[in-house]
Protein backbone atom coordinates (compact mmCIF):
# COMPACT_ATOMS: atom_id res chain seq x y z
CA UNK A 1 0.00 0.00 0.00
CA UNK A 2 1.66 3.41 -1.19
CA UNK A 3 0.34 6.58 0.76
CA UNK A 4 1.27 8.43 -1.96
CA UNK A 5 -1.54 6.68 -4.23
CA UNK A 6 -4.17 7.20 -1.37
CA UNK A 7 -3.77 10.90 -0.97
CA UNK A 8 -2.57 12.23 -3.78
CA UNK A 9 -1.96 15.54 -1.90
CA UNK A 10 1.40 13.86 -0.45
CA UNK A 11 2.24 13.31 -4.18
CA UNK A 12 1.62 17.05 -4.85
CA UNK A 13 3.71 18.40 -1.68
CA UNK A 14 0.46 19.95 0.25
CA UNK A 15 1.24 17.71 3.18
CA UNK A 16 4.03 20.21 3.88
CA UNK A 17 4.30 23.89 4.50
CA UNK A 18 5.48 25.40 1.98
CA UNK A 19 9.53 26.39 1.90
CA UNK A 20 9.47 30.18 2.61
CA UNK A 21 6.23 30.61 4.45
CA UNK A 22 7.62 31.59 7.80
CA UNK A 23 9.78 34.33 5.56
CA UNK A 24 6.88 35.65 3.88
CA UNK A 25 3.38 35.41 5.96
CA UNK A 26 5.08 38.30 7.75
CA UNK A 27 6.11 40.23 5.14
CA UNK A 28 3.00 40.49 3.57
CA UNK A 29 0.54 40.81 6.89
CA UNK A 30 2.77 43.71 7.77
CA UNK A 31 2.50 45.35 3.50
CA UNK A 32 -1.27 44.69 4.22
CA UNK A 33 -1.04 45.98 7.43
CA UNK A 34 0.65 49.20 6.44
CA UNK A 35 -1.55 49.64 2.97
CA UNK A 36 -4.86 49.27 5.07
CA UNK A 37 -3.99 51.74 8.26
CA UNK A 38 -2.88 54.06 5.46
CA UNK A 39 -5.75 53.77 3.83
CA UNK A 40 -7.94 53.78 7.02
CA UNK A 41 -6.04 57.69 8.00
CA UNK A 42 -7.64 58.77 4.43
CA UNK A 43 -11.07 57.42 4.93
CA UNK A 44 -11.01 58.48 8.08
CA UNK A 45 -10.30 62.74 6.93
CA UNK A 46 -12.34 62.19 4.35
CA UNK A 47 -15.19 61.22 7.12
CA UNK A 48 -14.75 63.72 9.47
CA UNK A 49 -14.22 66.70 6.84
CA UNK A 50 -16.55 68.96 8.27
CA UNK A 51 -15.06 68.90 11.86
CA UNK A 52 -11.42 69.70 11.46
CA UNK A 53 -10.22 72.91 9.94
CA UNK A 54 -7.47 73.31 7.14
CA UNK A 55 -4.75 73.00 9.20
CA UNK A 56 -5.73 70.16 10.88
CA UNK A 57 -5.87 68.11 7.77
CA UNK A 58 -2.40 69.36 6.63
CA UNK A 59 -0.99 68.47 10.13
CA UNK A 60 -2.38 65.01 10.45
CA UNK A 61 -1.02 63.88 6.53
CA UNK A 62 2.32 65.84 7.25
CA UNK A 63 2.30 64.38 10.47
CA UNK A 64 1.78 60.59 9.18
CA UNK A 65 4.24 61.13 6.65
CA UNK A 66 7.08 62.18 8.56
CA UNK A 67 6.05 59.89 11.36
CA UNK A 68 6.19 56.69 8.94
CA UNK A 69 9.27 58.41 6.58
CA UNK A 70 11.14 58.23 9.90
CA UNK A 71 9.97 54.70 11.14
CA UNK A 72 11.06 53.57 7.63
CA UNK A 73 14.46 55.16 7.79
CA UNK A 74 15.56 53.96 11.31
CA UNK A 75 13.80 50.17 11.45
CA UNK A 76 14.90 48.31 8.75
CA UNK A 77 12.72 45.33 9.96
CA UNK A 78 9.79 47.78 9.37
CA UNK A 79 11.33 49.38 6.05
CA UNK A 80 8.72 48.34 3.15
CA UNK A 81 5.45 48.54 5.45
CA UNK A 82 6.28 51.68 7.01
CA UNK A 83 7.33 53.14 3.70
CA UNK A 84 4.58 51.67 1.75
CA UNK A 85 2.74 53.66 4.66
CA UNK A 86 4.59 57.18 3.51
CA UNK A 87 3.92 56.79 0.24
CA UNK A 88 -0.11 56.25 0.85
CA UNK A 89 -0.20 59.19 2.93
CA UNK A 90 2.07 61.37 0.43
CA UNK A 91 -0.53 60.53 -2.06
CA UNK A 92 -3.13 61.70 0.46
CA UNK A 93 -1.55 65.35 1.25
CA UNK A 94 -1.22 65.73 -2.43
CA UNK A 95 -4.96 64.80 -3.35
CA UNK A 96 -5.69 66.85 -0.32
CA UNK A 97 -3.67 70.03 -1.40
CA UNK A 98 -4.98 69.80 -4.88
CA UNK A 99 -8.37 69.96 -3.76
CA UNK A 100 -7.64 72.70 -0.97
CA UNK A 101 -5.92 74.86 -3.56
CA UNK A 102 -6.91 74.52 -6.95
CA UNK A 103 -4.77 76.11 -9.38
CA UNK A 104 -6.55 76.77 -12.62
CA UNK A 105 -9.73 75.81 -11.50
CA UNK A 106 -12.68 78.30 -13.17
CA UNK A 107 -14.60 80.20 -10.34
């Protein structure tokens, strides 16, 4: 009787976890991590708009992005999440200063 020919999982390696799991799982729950709490600051201004001023806004994004710019630059275990983190909320004070101060925009 060959185990192999009764599961033929075994056969195709899913018995085992795969090589670089334990490398990558983290990785990529801390990208996700970083992509959705960056995300999550955005929704969240764009939610509570009406309550916070100008410079509010502008302090929070500015604030996220130097906060994560610096986490990126001094943990290298948290490099790629934190920066992935920077870069989502750079693209948030831009969107956000384009729509604060349009340039070009017909009155």
């Amino acid at each position: 009787m060959n185990p192999r020919q009764d599961f033929p999982g075994l056969a195709a390696g899913l018995a085992a976890e795969p090589a670089d799991l334990a490398l990558w799982l983290p990785r990529g729950v801390a990208v996700l991590a970083a992509a959705l709490g960056g995300l999550g600051v955005v929704m969240w201004i764009a939610a509570n708009w009406e309550s916070m001023g100008r410079v509010g806004h502008f302090a929070l994004l500015q604030g996220l992005v130097l906060a994560s710019g610096l986490g990126a630059g001094l943990i290298q275990a948290a490099r790629l999440p934190l920066g992935l983190l920077a870069m989502l909320g750079i693209g948030a004070l831009f969107a956000y200063f384009g729509q604060t101060y349009q340039t070009g925009a017909d009155a």
